[in-house]
C-alpha atoms as a PDB file:
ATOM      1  CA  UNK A   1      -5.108 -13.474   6.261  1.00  0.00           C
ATOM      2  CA  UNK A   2      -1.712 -12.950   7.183  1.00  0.00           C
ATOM      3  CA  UNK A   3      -1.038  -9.783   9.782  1.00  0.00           C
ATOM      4  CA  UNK A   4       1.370  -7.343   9.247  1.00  0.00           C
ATOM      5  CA  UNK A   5       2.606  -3.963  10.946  1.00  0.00           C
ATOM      6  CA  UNK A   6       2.773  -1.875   7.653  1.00  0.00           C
ATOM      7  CA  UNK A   7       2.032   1.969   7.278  1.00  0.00           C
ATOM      8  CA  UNK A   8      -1.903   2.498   7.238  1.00  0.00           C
ATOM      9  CA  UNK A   9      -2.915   3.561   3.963  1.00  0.00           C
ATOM     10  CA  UNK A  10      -5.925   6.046   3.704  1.00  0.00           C
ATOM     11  CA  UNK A  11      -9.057   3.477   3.130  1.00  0.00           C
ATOM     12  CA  UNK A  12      -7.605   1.444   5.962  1.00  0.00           C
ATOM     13  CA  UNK A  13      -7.892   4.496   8.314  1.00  0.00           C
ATOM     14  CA  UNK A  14     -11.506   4.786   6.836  1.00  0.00           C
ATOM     15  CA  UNK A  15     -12.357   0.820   7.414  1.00  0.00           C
ATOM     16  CA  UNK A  16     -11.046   1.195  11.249  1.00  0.00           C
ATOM     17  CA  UNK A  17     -13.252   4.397  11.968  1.00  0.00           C
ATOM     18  CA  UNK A  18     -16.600   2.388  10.623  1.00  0.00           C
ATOM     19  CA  UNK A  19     -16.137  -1.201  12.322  1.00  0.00           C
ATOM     20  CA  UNK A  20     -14.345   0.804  16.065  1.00  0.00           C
ATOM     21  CA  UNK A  21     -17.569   2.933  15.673  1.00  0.00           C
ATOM     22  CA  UNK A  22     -19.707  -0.498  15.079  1.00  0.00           C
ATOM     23  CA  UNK A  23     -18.227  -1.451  18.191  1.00  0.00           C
ATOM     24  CA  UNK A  24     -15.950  -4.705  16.867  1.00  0.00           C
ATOM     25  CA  UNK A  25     -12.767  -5.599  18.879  1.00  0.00           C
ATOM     26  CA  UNK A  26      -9.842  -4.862  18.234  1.00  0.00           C
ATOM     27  CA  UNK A  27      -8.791  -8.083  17.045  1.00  0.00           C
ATOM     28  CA  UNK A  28     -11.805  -8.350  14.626  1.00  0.00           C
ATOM     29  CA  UNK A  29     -10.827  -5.122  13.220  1.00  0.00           C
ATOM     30  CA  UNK A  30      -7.547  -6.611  12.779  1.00  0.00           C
ATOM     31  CA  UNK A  31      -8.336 -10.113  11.300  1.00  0.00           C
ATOM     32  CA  UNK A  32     -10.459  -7.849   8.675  1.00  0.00           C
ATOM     33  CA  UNK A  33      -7.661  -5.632   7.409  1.00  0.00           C
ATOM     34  CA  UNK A  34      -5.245  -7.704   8.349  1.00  0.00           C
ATOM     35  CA  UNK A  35      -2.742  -5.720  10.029  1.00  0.00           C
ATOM     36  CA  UNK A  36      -2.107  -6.602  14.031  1.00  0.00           C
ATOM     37  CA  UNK A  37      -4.283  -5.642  16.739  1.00  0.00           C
ATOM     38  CA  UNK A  38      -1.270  -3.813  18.488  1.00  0.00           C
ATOM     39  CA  UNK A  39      -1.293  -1.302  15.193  1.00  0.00           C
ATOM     40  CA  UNK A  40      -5.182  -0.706  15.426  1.00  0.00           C
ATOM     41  CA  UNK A  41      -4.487   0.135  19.091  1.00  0.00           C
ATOM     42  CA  UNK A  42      -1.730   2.278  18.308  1.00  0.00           C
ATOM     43  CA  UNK A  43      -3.427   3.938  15.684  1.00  0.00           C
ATOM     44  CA  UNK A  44      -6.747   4.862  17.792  1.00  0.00           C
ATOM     45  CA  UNK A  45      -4.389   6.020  20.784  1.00  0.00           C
ATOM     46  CA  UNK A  46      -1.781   8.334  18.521  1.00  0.00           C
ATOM     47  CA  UNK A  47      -4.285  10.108  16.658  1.00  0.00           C
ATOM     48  CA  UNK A  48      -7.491   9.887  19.282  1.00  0.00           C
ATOM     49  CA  UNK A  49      -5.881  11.303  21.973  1.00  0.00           C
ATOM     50  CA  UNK A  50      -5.520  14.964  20.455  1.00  0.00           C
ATOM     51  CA  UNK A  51      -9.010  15.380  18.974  1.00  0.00           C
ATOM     52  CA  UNK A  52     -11.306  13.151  21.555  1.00  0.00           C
ATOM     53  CA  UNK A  53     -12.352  10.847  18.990  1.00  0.00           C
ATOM     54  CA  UNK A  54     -10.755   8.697  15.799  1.00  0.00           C
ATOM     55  CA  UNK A  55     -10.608  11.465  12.775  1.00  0.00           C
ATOM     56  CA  UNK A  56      -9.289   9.123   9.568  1.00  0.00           C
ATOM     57  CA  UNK A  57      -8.872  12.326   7.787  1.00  0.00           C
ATOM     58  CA  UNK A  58      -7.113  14.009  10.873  1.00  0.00           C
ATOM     59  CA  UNK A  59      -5.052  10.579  10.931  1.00  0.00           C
ATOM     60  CA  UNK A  60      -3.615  10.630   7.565  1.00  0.00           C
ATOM     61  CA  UNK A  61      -2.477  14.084   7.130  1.00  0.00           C
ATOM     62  CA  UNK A  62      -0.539  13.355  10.460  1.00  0.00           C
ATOM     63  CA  UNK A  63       0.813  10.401   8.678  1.00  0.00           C
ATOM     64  CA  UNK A  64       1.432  12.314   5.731  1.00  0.00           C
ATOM     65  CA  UNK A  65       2.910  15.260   7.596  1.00  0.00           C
ATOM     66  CA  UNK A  66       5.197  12.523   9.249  1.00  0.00           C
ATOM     67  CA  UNK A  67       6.346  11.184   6.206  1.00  0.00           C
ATOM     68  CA  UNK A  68       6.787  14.382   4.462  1.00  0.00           C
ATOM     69  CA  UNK A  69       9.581  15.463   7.318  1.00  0.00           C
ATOM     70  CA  UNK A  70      11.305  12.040   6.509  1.00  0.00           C
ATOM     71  CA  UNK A  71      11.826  12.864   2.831  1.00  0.00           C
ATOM     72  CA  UNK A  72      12.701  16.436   3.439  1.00  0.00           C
ATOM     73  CA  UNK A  73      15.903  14.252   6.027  1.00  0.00           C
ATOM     74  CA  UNK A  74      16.424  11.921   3.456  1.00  0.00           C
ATOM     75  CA  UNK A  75      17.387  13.291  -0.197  1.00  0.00           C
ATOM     76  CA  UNK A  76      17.674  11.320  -3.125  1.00  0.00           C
ATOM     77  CA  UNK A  77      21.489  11.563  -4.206  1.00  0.00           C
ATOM     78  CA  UNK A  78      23.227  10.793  -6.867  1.00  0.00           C
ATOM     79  CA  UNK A  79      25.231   7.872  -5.032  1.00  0.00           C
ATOM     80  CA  UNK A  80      21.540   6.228  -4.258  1.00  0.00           C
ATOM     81  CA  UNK A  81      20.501   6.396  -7.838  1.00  0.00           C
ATOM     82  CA  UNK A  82      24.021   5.296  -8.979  1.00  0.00           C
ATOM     83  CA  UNK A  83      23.695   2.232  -6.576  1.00  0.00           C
ATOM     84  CA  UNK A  84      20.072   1.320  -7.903  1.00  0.00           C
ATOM     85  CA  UNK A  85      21.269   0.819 -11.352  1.00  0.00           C
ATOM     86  CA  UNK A  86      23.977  -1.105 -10.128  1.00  0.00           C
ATOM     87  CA  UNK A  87      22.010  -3.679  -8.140  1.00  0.00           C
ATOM     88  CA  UNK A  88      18.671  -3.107 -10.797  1.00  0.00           C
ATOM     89  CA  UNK A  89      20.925  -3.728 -13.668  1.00  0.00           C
ATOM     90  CA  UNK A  90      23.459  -6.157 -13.144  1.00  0.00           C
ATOM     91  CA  UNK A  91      21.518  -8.484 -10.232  1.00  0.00           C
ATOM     92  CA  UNK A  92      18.358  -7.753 -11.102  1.00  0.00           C
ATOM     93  CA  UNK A  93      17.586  -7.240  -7.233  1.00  0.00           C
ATOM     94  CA  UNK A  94      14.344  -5.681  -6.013  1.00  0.00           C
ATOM     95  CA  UNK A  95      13.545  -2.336  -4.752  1.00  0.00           C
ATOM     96  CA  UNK A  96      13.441  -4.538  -1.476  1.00  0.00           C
ATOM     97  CA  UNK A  97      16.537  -6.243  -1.665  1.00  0.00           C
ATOM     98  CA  UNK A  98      18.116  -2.532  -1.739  1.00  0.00           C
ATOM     99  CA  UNK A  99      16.549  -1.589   0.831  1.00  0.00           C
ATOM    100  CA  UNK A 100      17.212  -4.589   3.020  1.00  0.00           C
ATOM    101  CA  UNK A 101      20.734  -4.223   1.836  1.00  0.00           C
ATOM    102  CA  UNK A 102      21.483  -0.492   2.523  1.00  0.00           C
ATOM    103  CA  UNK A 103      20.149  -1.113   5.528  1.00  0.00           C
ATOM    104  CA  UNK A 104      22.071  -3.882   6.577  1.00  0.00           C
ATOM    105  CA  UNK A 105      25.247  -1.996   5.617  1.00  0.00           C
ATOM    106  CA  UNK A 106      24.186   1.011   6.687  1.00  0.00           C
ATOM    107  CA  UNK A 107      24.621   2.533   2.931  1.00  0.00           C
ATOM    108  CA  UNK A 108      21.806   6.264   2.926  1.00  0.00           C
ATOM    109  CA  UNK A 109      19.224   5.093   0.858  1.00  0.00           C
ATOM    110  CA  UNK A 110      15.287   6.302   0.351  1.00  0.00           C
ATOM    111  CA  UNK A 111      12.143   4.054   1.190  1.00  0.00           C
ATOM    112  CA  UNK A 112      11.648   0.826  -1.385  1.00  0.00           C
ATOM    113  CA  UNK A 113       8.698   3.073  -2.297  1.00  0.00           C
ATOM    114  CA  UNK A 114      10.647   5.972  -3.579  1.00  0.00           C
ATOM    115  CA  UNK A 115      12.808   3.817  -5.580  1.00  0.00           C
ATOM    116  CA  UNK A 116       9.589   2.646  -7.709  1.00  0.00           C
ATOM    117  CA  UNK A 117       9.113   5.418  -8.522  1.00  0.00           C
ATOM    118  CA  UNK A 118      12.193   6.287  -9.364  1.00  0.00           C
ATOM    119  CA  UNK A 119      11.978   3.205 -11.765  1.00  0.00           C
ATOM    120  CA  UNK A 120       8.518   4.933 -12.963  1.00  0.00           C
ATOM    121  CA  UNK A 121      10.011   7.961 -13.505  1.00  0.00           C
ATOM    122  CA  UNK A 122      12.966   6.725 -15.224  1.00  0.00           C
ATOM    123  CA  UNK A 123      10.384   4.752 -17.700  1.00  0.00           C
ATOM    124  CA  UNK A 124       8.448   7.890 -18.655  1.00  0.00           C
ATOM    125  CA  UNK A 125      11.657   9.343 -19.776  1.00  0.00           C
ATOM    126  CA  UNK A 126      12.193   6.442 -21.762  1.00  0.00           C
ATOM    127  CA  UNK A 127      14.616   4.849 -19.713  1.00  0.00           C
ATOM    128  CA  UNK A 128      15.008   0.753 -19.625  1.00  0.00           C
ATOM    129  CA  UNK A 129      15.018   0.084 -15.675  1.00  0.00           C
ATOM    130  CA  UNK A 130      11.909  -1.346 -15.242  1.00  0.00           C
ATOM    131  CA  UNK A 131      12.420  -4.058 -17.130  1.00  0.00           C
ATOM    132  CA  UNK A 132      14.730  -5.705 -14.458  1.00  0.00           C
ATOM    133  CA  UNK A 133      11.982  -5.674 -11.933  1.00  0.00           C
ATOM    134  CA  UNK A 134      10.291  -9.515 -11.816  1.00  0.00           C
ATOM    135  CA  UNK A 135       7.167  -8.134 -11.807  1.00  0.00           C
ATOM    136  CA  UNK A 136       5.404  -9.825 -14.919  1.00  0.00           C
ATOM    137  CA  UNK A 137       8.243 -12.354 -15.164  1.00  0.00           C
ATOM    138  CA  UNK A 138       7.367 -16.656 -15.137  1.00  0.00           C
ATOM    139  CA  UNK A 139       8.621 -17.956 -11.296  1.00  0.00           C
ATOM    140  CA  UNK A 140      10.411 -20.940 -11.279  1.00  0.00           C
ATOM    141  CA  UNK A 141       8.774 -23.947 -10.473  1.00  0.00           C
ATOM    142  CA  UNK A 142      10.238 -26.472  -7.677  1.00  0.00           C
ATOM    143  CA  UNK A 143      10.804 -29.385  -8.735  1.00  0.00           C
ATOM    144  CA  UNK A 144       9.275 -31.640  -6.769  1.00  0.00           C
ATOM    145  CA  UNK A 145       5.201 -30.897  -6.278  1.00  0.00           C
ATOM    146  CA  UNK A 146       2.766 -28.740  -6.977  1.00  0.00           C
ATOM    147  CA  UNK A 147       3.820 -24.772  -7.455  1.00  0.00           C
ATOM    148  CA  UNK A 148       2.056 -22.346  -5.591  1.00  0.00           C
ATOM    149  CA  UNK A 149      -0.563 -20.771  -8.458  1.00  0.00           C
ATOM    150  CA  UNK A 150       0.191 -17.353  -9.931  1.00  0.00           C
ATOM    151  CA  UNK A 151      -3.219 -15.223  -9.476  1.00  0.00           C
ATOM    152  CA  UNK A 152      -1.496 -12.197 -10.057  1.00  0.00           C
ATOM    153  CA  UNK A 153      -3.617 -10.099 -12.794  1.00  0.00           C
ATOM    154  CA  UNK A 154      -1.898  -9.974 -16.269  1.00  0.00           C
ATOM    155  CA  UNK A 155       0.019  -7.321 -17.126  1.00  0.00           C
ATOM    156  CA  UNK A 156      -0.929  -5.737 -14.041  1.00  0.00           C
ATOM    157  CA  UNK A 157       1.077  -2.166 -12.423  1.00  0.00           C
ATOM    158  CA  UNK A 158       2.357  -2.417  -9.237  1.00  0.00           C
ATOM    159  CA  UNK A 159       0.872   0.058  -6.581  1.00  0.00           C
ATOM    160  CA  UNK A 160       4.624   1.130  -6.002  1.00  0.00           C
ATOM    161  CA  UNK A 161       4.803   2.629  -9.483  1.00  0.00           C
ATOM    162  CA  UNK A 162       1.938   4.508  -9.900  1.00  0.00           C
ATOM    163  CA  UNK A 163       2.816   8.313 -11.242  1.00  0.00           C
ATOM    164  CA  UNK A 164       3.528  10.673  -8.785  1.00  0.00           C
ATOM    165  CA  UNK A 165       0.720  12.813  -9.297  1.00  0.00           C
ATOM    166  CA  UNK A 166      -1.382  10.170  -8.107  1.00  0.00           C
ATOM    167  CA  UNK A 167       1.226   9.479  -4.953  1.00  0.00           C
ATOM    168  CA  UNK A 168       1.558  13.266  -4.166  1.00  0.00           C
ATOM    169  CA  UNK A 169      -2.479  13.456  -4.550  1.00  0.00           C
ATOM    170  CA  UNK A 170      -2.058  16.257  -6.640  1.00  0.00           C
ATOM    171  CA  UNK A 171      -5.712  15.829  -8.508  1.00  0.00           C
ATOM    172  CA  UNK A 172      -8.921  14.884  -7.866  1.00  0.00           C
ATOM    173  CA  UNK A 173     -10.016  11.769  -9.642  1.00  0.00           C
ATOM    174  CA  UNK A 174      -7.836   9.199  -8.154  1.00  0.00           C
ATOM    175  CA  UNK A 175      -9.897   6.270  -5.925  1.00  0.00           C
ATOM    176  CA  UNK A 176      -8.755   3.805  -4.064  1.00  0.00           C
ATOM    177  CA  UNK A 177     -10.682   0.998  -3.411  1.00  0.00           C
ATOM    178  CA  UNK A 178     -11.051  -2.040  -1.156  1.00  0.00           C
ATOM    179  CA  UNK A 179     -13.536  -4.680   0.698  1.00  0.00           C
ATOM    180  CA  UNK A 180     -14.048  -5.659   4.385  1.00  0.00           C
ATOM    181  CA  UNK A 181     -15.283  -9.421   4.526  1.00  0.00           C
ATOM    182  CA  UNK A 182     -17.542 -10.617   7.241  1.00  0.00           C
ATOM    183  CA  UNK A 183     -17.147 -12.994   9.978  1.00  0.00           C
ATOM    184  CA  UNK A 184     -16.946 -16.330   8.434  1.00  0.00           C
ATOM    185  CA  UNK A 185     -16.780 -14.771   5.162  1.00  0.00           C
ATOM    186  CA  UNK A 186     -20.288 -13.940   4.932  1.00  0.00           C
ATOM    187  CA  UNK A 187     -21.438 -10.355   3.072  1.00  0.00           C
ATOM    188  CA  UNK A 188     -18.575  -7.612   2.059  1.00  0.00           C
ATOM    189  CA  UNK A 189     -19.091  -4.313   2.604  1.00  0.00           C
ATOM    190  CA  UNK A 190     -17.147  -2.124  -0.382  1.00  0.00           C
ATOM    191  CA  UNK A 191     -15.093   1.256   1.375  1.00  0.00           C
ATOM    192  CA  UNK A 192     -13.954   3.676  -1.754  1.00  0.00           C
ATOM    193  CA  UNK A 193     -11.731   6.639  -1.215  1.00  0.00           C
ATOM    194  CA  UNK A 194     -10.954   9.962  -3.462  1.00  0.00           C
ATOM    195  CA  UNK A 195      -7.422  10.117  -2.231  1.00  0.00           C
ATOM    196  CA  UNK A 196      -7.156  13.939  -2.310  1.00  0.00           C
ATOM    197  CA  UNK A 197     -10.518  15.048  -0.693  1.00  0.00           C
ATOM    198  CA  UNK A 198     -10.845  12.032   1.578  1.00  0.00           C
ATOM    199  CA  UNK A 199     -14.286  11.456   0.027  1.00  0.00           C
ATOM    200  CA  UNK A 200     -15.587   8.010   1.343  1.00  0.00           C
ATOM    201  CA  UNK A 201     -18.441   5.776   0.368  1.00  0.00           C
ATOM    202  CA  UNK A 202     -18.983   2.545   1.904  1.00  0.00           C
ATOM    203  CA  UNK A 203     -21.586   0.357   0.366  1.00  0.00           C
ATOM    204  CA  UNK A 204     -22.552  -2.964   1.451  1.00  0.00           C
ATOM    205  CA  UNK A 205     -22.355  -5.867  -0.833  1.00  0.00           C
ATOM    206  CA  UNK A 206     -25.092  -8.394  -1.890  1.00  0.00           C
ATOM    207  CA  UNK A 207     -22.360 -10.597  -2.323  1.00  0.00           C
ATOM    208  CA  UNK A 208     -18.771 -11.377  -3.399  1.00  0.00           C
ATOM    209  CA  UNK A 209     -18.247 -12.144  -6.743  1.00  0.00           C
ATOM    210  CA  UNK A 210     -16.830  -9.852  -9.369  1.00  0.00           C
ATOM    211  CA  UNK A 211     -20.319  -9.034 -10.805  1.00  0.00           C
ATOM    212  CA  UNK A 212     -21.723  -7.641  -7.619  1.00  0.00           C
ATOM    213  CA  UNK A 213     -18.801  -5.314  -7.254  1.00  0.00           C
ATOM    214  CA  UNK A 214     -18.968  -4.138 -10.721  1.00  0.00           C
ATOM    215  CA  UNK A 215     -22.633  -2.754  -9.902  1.00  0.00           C
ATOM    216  CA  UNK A 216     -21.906  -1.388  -6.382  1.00  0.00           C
ATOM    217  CA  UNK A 217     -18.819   0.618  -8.129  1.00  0.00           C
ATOM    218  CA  UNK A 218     -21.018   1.729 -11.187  1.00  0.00           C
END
């Protein structure tokens, strides 16, 4: 699994309490989420060090506190949402490439996030942007061996446009869910989260087909 130093999302917090508590290293916690050990070690020290022991729920509302004083710096204008339906609409760039592209000119722009849902938004109001995202669209194949297979689920919604209320964690109802695989990938152990209580259940699975999710989540 390739590593990465994204943002922590809420069941990831959750998955680090429960194997740090289990006593795995670092790294193993790491190789399991896939996210570097360096971020599970930040992530124990930052929000640890206040409370004498890793809180997940303590943990994300610091995130979320943190995140909430970016947005209140970083307003969505009317130049940002003029340039998104520039690049959307005649280059059919991603929410990425403007990003990347703001930032490289440094042009004010909000988080690739924020502009999905501003394409999310803009659908529910009947607008037409979303249909110059690629999401959904065939990739081309190279011409010369074997294309790498699409296992992407049909007609599947990104987790960048879900609605806000979902985002914002507005209501109770909304679960996010996700597996931790064992060592050699042997057993699975299911971790499900209410996003706006911080309920948790973590269930351990008999194994790792489809089949024996469906009747842990039932």
């Amino acid at each position: 699994m390739k590593k990465t130093y994204k943002h922590l999302t809420s069941i990831q917090r959750h998955q680090i309490k429960v194997l740090h508590k289990a006593g795995h290293s670092l790294s193993f916690i790491g190789d399991q989420l896939g996210i570097h050990k360096s971020t599970v070690s930040r992530e124990l020290k930052r929000n640890a060090r206040q409370w004498g022991s890793y809180d997940p729920v303590v943990a994300q509302q610091i995130a979320n506190d943190r995140k909430e004083r970016f947005a209140r710096n970083r307003k969505f204008t009317l130049g940002m949402e003029k340039l998104i339906h520039e690049k959307l609409e005649s280059q059919q760039w991603s929410p990425e490439q403007i990003k990347g592209y703001c930032n490289k000119h440094n042009i004010p722009m909000v988080s690739h996030q924020r502009i999905y849902q501003f394409i999310y938004q803009d659908k529910e109001n009947g607008g037409q942007l979303y249909k110059n995202l690629r999401t959904g669209k065939k990739t081309r194949r190279r011409k010369y061996g074997r294309g790498k297979p699409n296992h992407m689920i049909k007609n599947r919604t990104s987790i960048d446009l879900r609605p806000m209320v979902v985002d914002n964690k507005e209501r109770f109802g909304d679960w996010e869910i996700d597996t931790i695989v064992g060592k050699n990938n042997k057993g699975a152990i299911l971790t499900v989260v209410e996003r706006k209580s911080a309920f948790v259940l973590m269930v351990k699975l008999n194994g790792r087909k489809a089949e024996d999710l469906a009747k842990s989540t039932v």
